[in-house]
N, C-alpha and C. Protein backbone atom coordinates (compact mmCIF):
# COMPACT_ATOMS: atom_id res chain seq x y z
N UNK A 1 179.14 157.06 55.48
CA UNK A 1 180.20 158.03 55.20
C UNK A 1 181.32 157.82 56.20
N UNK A 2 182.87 157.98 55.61
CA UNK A 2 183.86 157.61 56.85
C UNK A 2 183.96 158.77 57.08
N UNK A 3 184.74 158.95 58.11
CA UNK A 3 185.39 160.22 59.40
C UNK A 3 186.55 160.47 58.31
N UNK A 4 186.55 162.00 58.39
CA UNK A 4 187.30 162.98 57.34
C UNK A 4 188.60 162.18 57.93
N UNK A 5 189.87 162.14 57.15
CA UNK A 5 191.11 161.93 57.28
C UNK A 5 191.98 163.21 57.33
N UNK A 6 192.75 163.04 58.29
CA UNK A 6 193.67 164.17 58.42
C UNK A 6 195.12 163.97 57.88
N UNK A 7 195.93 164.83 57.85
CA UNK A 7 196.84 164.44 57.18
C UNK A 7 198.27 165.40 57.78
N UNK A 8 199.12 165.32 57.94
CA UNK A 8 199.92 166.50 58.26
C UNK A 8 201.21 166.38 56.90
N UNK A 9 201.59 167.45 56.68
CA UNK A 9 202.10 167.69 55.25
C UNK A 9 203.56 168.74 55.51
N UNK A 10 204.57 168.63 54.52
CA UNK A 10 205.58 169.21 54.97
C UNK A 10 205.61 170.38 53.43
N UNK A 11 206.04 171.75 54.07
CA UNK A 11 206.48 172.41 52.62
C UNK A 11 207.96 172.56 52.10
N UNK A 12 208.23 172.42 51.22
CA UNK A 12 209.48 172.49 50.65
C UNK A 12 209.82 173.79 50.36
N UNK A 13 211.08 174.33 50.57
CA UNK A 13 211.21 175.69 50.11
C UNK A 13 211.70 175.64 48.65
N UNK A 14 212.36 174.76 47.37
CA UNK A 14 212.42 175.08 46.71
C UNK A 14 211.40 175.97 45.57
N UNK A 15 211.64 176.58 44.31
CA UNK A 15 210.85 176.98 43.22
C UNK A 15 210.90 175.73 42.30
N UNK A 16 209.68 174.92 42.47
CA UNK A 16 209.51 174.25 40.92
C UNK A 16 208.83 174.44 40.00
N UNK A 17 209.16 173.52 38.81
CA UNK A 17 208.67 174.01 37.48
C UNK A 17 208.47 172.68 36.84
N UNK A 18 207.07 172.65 36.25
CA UNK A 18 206.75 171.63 35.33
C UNK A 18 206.80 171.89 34.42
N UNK A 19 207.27 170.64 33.53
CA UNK A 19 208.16 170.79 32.12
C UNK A 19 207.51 170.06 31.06
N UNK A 20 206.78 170.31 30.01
CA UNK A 20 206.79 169.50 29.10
C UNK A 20 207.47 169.03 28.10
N UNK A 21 208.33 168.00 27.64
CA UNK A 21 209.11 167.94 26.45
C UNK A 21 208.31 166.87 25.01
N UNK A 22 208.72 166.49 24.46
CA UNK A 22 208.02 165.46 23.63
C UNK A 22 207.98 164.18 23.95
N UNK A 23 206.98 163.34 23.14
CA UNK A 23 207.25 161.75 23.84
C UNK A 23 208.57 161.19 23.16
N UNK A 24 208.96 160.36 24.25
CA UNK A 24 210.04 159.91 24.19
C UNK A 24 211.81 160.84 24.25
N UNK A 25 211.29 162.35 24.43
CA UNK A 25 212.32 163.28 24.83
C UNK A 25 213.56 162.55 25.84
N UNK A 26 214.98 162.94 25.59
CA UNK A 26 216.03 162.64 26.71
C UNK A 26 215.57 163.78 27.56
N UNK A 27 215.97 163.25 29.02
CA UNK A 27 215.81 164.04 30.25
C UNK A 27 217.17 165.31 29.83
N UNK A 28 216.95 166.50 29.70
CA UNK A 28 217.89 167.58 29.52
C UNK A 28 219.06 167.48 30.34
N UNK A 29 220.07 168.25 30.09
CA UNK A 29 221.09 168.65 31.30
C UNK A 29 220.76 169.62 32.32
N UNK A 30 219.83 170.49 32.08
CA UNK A 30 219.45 171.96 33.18
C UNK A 30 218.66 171.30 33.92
N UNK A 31 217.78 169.61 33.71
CA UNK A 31 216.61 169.40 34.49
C UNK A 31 217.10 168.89 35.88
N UNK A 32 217.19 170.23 36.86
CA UNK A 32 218.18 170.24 38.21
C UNK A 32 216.87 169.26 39.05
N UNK A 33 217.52 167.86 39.95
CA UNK A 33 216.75 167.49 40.78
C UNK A 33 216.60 168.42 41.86
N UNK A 34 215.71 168.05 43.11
CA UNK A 34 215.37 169.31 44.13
C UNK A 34 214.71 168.17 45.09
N UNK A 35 213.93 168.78 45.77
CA UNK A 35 213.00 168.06 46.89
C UNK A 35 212.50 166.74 46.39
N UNK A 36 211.64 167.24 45.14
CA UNK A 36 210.80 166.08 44.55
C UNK A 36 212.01 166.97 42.64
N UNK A 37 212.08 164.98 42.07
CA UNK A 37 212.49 165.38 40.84
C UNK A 37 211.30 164.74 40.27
N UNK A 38 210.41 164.77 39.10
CA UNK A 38 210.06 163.39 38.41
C UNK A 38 209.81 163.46 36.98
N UNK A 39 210.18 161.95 36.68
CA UNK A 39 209.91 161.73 35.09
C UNK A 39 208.57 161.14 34.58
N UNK A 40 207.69 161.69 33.90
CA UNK A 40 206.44 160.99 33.80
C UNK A 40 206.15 160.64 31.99
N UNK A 41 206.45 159.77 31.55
CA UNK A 41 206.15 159.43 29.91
C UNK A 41 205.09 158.67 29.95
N UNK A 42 204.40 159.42 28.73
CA UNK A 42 203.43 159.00 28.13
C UNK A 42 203.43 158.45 26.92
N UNK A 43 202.76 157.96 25.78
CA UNK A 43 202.61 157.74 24.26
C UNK A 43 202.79 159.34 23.32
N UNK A 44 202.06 160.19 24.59
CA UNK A 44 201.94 161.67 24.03
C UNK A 44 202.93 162.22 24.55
N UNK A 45 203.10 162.26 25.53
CA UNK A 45 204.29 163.61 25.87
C UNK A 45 205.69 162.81 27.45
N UNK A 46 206.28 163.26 27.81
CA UNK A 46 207.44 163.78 28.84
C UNK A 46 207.35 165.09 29.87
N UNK A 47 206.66 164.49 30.71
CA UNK A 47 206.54 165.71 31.57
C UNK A 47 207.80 165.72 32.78
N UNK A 48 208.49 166.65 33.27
CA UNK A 48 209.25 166.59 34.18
C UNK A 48 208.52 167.78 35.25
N UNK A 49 208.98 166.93 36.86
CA UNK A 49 208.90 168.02 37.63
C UNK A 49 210.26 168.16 37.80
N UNK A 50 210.55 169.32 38.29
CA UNK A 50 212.38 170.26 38.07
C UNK A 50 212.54 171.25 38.80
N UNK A 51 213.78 171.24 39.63
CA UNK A 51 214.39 172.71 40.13
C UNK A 51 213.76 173.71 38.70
N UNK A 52 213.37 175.33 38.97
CA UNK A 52 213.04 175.75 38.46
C UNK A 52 213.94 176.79 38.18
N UNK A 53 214.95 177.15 38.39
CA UNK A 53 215.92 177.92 38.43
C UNK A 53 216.74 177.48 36.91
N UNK A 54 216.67 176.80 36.26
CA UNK A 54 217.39 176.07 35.42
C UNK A 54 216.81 175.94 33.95
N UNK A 55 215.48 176.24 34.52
CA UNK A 55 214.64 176.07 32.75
C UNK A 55 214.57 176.98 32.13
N UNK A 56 215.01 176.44 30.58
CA UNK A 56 215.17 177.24 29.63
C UNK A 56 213.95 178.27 29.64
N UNK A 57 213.90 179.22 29.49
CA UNK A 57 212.86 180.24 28.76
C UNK A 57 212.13 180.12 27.72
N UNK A 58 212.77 179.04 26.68
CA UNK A 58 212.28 178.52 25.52
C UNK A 58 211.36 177.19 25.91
N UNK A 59 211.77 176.21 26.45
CA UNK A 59 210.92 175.31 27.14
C UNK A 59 209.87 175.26 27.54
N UNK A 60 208.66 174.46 27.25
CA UNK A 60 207.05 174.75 27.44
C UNK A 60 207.19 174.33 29.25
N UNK A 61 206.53 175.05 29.98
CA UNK A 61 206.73 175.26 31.28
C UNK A 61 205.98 175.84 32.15
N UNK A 62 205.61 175.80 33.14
CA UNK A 62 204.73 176.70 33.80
C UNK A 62 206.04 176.16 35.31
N UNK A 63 205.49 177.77 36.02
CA UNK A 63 206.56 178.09 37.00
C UNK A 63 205.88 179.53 37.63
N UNK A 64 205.94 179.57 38.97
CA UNK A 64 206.79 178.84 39.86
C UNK A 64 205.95 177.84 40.70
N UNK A 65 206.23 176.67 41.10
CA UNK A 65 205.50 175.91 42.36
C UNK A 65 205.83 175.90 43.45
N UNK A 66 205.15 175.66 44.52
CA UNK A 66 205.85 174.95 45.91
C UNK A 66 205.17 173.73 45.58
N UNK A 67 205.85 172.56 46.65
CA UNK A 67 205.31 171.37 46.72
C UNK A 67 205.71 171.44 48.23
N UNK A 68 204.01 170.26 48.05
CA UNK A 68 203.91 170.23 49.75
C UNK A 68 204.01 168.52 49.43
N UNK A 69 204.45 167.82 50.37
CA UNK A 69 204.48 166.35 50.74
C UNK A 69 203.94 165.66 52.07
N UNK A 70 202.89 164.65 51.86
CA UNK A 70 202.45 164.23 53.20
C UNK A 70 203.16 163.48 53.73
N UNK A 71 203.40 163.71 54.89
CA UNK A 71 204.25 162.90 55.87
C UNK A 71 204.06 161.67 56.05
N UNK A 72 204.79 160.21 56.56
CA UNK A 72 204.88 159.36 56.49
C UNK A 72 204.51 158.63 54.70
N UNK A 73 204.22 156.85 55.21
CA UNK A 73 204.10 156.18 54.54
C UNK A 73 202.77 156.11 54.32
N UNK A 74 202.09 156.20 53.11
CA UNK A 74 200.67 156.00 52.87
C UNK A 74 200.50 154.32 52.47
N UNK A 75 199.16 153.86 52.69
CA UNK A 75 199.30 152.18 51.79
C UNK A 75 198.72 152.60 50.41
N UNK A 76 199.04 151.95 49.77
CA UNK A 76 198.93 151.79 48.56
C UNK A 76 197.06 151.50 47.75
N UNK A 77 196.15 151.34 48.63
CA UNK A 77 195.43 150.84 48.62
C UNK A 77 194.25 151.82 49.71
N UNK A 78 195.05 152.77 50.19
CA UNK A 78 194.67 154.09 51.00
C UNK A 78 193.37 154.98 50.07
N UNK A 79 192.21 154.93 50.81
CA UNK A 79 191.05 155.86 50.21
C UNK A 79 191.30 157.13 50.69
N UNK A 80 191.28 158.02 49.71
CA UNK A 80 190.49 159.37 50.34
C UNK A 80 192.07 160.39 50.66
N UNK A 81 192.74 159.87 50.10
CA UNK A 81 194.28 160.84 50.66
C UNK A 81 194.20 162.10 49.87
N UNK A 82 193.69 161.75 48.70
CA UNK A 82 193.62 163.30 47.57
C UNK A 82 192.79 163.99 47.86
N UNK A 83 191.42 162.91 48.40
CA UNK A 83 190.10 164.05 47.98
C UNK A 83 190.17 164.46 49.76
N UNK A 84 190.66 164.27 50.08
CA UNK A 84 191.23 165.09 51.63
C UNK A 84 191.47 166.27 51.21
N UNK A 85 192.66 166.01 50.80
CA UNK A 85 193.99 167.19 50.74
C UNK A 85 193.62 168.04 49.66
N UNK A 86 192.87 167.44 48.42
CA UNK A 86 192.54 168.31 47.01
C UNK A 86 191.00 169.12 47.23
N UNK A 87 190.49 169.10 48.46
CA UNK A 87 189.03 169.50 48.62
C UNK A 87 189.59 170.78 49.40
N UNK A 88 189.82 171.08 49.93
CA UNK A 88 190.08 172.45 50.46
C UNK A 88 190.85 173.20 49.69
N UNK A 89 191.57 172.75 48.97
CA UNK A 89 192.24 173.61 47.71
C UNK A 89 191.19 174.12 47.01
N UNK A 90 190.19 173.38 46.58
CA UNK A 90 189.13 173.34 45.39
C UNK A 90 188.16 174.64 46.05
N UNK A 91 187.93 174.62 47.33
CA UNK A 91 187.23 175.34 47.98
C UNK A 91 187.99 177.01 48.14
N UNK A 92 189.02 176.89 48.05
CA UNK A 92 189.68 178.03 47.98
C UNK A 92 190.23 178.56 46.54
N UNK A 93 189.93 177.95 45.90
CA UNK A 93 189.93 178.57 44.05
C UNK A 93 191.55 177.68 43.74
N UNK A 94 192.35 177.16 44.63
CA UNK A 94 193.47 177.25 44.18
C UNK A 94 193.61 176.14 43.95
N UNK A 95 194.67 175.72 42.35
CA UNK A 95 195.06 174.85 41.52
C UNK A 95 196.17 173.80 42.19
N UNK A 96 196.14 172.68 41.79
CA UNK A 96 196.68 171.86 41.86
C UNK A 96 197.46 170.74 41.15
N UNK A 97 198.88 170.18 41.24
CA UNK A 97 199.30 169.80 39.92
C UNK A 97 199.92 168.39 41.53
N UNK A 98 199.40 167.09 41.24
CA UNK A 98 200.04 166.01 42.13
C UNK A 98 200.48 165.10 41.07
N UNK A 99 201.46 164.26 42.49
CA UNK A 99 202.56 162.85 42.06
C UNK A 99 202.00 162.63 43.45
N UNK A 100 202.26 160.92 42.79
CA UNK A 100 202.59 160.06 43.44
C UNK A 100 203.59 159.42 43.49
N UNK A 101 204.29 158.95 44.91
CA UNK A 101 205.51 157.87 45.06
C UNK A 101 205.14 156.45 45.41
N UNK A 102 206.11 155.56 45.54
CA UNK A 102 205.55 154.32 46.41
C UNK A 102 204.76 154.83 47.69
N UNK A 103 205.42 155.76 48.43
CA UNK A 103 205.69 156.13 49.76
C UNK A 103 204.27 157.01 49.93
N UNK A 104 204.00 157.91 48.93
CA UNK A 104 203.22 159.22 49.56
C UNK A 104 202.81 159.67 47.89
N UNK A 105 201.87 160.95 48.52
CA UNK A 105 201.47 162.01 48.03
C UNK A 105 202.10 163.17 47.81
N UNK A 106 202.67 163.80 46.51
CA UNK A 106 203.06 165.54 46.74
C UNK A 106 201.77 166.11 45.71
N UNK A 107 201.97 167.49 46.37
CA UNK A 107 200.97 168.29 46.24
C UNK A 107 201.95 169.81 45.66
N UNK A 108 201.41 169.95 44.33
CA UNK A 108 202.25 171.44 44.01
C UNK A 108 201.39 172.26 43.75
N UNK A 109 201.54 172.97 44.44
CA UNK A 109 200.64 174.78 44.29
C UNK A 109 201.61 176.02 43.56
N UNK A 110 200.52 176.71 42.90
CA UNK A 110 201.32 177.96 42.67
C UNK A 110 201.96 178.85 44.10
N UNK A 111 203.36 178.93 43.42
CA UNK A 111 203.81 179.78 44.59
C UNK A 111 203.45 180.84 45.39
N UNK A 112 202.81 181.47 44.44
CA UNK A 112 201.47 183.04 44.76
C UNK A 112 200.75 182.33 45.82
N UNK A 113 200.28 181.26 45.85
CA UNK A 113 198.85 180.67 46.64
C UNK A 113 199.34 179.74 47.56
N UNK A 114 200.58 178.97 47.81
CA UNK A 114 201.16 178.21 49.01
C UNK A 114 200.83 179.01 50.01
N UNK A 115 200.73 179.98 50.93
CA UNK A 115 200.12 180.42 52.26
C UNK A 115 198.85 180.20 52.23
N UNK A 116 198.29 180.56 50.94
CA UNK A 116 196.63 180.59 50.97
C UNK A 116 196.09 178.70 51.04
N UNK A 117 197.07 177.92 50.39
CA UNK A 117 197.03 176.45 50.39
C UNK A 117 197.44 176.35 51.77
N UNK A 118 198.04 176.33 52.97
CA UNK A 118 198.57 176.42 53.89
C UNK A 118 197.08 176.06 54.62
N UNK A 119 196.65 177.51 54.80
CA UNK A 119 195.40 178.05 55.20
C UNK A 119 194.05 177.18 55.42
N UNK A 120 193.95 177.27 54.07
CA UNK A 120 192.96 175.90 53.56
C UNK A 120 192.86 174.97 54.34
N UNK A 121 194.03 174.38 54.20
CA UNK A 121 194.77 173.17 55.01
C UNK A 121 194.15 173.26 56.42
N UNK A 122 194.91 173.95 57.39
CA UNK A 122 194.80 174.08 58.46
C UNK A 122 193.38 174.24 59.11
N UNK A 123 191.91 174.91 58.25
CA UNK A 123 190.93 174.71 58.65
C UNK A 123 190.13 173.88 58.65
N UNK A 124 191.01 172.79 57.61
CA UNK A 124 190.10 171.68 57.26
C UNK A 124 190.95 169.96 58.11
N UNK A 125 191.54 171.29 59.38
CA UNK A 125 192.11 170.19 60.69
C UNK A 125 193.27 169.52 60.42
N UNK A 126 194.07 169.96 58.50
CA UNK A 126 195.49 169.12 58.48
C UNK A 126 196.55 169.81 59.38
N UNK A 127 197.20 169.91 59.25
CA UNK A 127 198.73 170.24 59.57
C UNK A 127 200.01 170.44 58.93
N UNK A 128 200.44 171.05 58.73
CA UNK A 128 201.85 172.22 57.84
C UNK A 128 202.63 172.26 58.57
N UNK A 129 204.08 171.79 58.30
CA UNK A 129 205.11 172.80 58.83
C UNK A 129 206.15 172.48 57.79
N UNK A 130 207.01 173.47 57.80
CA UNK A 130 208.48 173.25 56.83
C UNK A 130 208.99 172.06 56.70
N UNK A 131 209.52 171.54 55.39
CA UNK A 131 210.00 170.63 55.88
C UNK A 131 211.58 170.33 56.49
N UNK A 132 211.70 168.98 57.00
CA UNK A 132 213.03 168.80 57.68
C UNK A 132 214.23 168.58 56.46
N UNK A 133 215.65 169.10 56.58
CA UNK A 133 216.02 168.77 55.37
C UNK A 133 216.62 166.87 55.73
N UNK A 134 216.58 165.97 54.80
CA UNK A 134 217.27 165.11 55.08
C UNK A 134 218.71 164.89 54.98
């Protein structure tokens, strides 16, 4: 068995919102970028992550998130970065919706439960703080 990995993670203050549109949907005009924007197509569907301030009411959606992001560069080829970071969530009842970049890991929690994700975090030896704006 390897030695737990730690991780230190930044929170974003925006509200996001994941979006479903149809496959092959155009990216909307309201779909406001933010911290993290992303486009994810499938055969089945168009999912966007999105400033949440902007989505239609009519739009299939769930809202509100925070997203947390791990700091630095991860390799690509890196074991164990999720089931780190996604095991103390799991242990604390609370849901989880991730992306990946070249670079890293984000992590979106319901906004209700980001302190309680925080929490989690911190007993299971990661590290939180706001993030820096760039």
């Amino acid at each position: 068995m390897t030695e737990q990995q730690l991780f230190s993670l930044s929170r974003y203050p925006e509200t996001l919102a994941v979006v479903r549109l149809a496959p092959g949907a155009e990216i909307p005009t309201w779909a406001e970028s933010s911290s993290v924007f992303s486009i994810t197509a499938t055969a089945t569907e168009t999912s966007l992550v999105c400033a949440g301030r902007s989505v239609p009411k009519k739009a299939r959606h769930q809202k509100p998130f925070t997203a947390f992001c791990v700091d630095g560069t991860l390799a690509l080829d890196q074991v164990g970065v999720l089931l780190a970071l996604l095991g103390p969530l799991a242990e604390a009842e609370i849901s989880a919706f991730t992306l990946s970049t070249f670079d890293t890991d984000w992590i979106l929690v319901p906004t209700a439960k980001a302190d309680r994700a925080e929490e989690a975090w911190r007993r299971s030896g990661h590290t939180v703080a706001p993030a820096v704006p760039v």
